[in-house]
Every structure is written in C-alpha cells, then in structure tokens.
N, C-alpha and C. Protein backbone atom coordinates (compact mmCIF):
# COMPACT_ATOMS: atom_id res chain seq x y z
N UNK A 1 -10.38 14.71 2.72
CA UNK A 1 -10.48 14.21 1.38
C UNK A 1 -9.82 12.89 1.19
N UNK A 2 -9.59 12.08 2.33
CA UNK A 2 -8.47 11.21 1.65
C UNK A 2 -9.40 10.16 0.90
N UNK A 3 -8.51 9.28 0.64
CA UNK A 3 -9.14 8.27 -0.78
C UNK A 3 -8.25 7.15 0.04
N UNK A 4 -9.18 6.12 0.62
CA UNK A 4 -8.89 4.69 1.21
C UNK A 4 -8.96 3.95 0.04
N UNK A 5 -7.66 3.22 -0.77
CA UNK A 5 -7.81 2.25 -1.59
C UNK A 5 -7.39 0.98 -1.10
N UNK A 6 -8.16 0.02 -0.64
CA UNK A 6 -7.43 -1.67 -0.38
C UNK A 6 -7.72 -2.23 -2.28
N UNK A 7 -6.55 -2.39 -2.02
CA UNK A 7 -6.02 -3.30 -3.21
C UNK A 7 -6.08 -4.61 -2.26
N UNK A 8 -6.50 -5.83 -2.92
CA UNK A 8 -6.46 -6.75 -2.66
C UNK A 8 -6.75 -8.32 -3.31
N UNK A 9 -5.87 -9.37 -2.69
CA UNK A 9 -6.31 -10.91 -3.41
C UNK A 9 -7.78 -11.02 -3.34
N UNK A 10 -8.22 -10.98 -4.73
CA UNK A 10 -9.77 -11.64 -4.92
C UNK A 10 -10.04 -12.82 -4.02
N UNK A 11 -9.12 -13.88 -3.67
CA UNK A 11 -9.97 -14.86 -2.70
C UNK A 11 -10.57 -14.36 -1.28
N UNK A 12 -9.94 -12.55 -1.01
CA UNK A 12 -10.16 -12.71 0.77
C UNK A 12 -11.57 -11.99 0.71
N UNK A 13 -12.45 -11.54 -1.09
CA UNK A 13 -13.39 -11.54 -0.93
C UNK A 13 -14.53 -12.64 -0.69
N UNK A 14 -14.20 -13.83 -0.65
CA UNK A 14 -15.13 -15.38 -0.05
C UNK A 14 -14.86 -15.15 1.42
N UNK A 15 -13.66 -14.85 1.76
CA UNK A 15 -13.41 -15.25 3.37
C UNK A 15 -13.97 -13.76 4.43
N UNK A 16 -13.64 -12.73 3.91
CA UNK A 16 -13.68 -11.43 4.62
C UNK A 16 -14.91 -11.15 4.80
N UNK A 17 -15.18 -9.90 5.31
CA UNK A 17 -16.82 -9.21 5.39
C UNK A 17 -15.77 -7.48 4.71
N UNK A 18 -15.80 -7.47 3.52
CA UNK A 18 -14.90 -6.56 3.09
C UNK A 18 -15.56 -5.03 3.03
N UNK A 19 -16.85 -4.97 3.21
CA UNK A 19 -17.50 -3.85 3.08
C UNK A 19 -17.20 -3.30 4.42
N UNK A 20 -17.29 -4.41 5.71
CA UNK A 20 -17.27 -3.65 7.45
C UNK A 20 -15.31 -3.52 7.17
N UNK A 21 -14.60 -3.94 6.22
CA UNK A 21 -13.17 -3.45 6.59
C UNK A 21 -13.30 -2.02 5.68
N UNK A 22 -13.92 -1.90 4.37
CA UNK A 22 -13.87 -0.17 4.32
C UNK A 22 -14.49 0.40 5.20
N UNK A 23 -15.45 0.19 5.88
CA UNK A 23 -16.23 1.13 6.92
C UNK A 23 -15.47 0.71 8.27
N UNK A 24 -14.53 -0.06 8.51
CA UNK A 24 -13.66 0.26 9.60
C UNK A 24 -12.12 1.19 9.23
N UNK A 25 -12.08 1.14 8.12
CA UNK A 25 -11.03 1.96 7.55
C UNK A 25 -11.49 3.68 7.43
N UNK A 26 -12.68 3.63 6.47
CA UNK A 26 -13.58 5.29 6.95
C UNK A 26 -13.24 5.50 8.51
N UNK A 27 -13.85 4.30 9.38
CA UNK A 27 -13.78 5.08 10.97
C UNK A 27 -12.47 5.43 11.93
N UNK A 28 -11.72 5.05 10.96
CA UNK A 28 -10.48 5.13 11.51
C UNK A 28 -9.70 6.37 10.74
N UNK A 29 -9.93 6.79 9.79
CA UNK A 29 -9.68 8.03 9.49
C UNK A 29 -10.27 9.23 9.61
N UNK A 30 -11.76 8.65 9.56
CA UNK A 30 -12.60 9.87 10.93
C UNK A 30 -12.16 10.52 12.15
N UNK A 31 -11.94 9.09 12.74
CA UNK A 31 -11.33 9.00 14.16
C UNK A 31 -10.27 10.19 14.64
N UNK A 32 -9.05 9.97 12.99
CA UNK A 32 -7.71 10.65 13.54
C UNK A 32 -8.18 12.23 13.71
N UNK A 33 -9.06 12.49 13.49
CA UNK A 33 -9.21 14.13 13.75
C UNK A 33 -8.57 14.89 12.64
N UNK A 34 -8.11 14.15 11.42
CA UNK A 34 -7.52 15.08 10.75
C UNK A 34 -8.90 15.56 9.59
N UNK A 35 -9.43 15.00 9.76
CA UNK A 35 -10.64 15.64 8.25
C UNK A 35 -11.59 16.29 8.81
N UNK A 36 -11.91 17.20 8.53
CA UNK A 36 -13.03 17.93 8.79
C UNK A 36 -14.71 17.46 9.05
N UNK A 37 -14.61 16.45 8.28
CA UNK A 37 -15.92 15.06 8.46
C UNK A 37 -16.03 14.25 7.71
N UNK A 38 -16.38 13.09 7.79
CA UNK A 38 -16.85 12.44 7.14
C UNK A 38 -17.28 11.93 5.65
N UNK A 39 -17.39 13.26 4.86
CA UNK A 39 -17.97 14.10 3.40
C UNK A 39 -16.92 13.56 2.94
N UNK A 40 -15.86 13.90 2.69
CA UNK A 40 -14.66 14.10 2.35
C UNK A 40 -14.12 12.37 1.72
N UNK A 41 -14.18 12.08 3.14
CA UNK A 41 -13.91 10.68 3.12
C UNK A 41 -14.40 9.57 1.73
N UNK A 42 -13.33 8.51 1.47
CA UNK A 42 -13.81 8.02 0.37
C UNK A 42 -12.76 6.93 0.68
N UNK A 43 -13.61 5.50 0.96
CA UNK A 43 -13.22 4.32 1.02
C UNK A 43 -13.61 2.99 0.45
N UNK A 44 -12.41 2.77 -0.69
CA UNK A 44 -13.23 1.69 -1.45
C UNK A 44 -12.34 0.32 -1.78
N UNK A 45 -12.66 -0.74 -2.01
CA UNK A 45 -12.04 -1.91 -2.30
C UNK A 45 -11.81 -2.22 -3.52
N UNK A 46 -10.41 -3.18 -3.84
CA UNK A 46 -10.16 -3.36 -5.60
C UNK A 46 -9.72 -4.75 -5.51
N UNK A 47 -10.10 -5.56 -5.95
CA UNK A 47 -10.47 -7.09 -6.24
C UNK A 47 -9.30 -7.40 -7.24
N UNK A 48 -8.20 -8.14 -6.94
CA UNK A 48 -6.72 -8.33 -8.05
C UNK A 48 -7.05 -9.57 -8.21
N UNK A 49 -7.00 -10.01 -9.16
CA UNK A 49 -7.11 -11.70 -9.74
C UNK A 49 -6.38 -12.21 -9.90
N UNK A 50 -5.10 -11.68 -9.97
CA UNK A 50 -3.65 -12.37 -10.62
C UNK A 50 -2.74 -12.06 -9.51
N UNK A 51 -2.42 -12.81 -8.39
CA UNK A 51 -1.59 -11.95 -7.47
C UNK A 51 0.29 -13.42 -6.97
N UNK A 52 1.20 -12.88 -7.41
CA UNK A 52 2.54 -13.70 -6.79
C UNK A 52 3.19 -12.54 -5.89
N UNK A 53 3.75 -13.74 -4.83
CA UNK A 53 4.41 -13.13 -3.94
C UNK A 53 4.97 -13.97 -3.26
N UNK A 54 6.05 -13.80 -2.41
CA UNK A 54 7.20 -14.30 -2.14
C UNK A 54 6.67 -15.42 -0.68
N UNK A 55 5.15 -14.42 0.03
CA UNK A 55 5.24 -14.97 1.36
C UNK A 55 4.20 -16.43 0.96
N UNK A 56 4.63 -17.19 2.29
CA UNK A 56 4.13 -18.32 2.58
C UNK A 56 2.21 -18.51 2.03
N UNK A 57 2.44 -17.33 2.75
CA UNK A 57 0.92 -16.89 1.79
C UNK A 57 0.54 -16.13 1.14
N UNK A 58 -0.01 -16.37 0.14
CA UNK A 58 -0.40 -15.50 -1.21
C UNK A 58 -0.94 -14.87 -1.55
N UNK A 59 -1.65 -14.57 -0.17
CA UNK A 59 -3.08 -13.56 -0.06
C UNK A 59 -1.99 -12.35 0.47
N UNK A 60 -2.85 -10.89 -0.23
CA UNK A 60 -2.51 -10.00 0.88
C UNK A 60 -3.27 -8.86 0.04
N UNK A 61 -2.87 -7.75 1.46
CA UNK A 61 -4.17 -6.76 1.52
C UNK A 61 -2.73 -5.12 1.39
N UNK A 62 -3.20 -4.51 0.54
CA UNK A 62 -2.54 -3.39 0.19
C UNK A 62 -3.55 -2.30 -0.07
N UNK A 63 -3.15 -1.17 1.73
CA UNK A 63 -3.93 -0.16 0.81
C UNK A 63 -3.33 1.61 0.87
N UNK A 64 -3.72 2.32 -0.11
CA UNK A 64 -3.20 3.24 -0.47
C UNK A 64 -3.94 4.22 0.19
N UNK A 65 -3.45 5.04 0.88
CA UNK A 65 -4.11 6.23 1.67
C UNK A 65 -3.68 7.76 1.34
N UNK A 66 -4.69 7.86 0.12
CA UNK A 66 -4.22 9.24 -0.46
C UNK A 66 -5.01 10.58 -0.14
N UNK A 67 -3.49 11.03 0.46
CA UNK A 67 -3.78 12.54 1.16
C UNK A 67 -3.55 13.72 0.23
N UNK A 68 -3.94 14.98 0.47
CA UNK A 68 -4.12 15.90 -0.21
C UNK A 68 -2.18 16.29 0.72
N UNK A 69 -1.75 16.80 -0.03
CA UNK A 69 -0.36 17.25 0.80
C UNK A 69 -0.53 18.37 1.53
N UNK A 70 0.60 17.87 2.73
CA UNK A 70 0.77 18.93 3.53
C UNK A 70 1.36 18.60 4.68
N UNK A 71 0.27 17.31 5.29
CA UNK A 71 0.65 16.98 6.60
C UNK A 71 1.95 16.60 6.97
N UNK A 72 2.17 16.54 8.16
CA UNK A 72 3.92 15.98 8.43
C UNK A 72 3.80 14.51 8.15
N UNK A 73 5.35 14.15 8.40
CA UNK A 73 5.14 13.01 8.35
C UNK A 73 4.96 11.92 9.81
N UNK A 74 4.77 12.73 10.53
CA UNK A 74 4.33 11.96 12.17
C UNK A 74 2.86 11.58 11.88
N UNK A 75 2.17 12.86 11.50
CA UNK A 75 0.56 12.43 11.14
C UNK A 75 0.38 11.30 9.83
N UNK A 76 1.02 11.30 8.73
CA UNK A 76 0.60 10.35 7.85
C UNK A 76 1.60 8.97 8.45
N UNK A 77 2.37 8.70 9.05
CA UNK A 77 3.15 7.47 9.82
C UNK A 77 1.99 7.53 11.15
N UNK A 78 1.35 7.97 11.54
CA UNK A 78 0.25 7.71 12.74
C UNK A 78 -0.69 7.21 11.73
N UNK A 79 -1.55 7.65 10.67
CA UNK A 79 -2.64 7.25 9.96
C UNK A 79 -2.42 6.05 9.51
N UNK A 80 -1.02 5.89 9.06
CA UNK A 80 -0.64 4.60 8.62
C UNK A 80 -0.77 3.43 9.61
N UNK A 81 -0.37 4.00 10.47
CA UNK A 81 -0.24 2.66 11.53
C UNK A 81 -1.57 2.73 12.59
N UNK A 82 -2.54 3.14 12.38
CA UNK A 82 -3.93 2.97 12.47
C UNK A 82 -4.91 2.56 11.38
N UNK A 83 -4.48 2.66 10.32
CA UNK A 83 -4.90 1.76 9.12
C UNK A 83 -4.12 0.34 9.29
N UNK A 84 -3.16 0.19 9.55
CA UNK A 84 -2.45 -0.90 9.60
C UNK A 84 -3.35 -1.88 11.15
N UNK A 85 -3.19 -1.37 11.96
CA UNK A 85 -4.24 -2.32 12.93
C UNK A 85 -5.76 -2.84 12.39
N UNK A 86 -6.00 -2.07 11.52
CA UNK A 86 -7.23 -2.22 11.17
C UNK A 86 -7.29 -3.45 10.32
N UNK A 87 -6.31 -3.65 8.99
CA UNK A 87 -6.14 -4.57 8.43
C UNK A 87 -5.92 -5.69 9.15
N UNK A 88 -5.08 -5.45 10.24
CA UNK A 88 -4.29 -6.56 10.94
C UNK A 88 -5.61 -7.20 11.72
N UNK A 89 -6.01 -6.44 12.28
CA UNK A 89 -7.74 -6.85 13.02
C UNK A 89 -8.59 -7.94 12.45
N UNK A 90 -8.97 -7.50 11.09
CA UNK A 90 -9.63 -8.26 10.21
C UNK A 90 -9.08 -9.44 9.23
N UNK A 91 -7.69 -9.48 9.19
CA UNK A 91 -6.62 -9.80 8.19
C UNK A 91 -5.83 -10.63 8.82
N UNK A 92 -6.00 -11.36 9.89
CA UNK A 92 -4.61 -12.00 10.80
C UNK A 92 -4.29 -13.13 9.98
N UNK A 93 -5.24 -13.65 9.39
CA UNK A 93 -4.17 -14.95 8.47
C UNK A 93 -3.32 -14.31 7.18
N UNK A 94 -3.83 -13.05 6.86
CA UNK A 94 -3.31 -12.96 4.96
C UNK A 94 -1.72 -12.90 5.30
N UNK A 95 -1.26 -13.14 3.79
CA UNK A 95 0.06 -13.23 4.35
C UNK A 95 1.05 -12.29 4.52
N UNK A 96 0.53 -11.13 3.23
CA UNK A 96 0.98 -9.44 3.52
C UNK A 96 -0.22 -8.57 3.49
N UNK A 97 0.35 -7.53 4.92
CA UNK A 97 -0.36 -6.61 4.54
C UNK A 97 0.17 -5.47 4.96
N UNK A 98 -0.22 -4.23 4.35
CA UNK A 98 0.68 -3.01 4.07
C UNK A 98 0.18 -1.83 3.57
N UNK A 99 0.22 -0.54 3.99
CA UNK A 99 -0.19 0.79 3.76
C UNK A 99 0.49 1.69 3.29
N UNK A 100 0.22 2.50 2.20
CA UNK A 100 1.26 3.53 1.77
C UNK A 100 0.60 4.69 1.84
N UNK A 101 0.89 5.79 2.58
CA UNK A 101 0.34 6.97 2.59
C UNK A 101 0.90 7.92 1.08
N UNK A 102 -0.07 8.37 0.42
CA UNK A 102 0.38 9.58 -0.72
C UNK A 102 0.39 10.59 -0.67
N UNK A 103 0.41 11.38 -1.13
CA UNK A 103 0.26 12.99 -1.14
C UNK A 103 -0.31 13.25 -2.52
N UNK A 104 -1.30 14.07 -2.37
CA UNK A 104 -1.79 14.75 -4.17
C UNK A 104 -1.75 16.02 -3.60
N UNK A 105 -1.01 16.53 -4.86
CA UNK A 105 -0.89 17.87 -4.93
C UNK A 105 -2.18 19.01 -5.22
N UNK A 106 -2.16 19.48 -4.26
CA UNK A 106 -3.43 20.01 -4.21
C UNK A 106 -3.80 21.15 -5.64
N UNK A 107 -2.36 21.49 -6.17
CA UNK A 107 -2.18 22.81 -7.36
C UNK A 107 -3.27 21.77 -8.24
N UNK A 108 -3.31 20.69 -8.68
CA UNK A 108 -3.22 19.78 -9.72
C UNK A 108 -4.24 18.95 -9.67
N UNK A 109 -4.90 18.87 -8.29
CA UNK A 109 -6.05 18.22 -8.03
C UNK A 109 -7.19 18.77 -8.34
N UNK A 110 -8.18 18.05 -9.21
CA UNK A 110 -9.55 18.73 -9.98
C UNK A 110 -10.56 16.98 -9.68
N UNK A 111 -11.57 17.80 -8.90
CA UNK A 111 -12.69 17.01 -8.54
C UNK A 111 -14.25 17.96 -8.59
N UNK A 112 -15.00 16.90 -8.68
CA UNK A 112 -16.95 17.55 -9.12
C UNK A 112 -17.25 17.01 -8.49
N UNK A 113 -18.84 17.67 -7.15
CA UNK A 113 -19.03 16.76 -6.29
C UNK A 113 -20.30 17.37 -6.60
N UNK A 114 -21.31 16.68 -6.66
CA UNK A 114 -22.95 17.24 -6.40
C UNK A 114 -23.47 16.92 -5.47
C-alpha cells in the first residue's frame, strides 16, 4: 500500500522526465519484496512553487514514503535508501534531496478502491 509522494521545486519539472522518476520510484518499491504487488502501490508527484532553502541550490526533491505500520526499522531505512539512489540517479544536480519513511496506522486507515 505504500503512497510515493515527491514533493518537489516546480522548475525540475522543465528539466526532469518526472513521470519515468515516479515509475522508477513504483519499481523500486516493487523491487523491495515488501508489497504483495504492484496494486497497492501508489506513486505520485507535487509541483511547490514557492520553495527557500539554505543550499547553494534551490531546487530540491522531497519524498514521503508512506507505509502502513509495522515494519522494522532496518526495512523502512533499506526502502529509504533505495528511494534515495533513485532520486540521486535522476537528481544529481538538485541541491537537496531527501526521504522520509511514515507509518499510518492501520486502526485509522479508511480507503475505497473499485
């Protein structure tokens, strides 16, 4: 079930191919063997217009990798840092980039799928 969110500077949509970085982000959470398939999966991009920050460069790529809770934290620090190559892959000039794994509580979680 996880939910791939890149938050990101609106300019690295002119420079990027941002659709093959969610579908390299899907394949990389495919990959880890932790989801059951594919279905589940949900990877999407968010376009920030207003972005300051401290580094040299002003671009950067933030994304949120929200898990249903449970896993340890070896598996969501592994997911992380296979999302993190991925950015880094596609992303070598921006000036930050960075992954936060979540947890949703599964008691509390309410979704409709047709």
């Amino acid at each position: 079930m996880p939910h791939l969110i890149l938050e990101h500077s609106k300019s690295l949509a002119d420079k990027y191919d941002l659709a093959q970085v969610s579908q390299d982000l899907f394949d990389a959470a495919l990959a880890s063997g932790q989801f059951a398939d594919g279905k589940a999966i949900k990877s999407r991009t968010i376009a920030s217009d207003n972005t300051v920050s401290g580094a040299a460069n002003n671009e950067f790529a933030h994304l949120t990798l929200r898990l249903i809770a449970g896993r340890s934290v070896e598996i969501r620090k592994k997911l992380a840092e296979d999302c993190l190559a991925v950015l880094e892959k596609h992303f070598a000039e921006v000036g930050s980039l960075s992954v936060q794994p979540l947890e949703i509580d599964p008691d509390t979680y309410a979704k409709r799928v047709l």
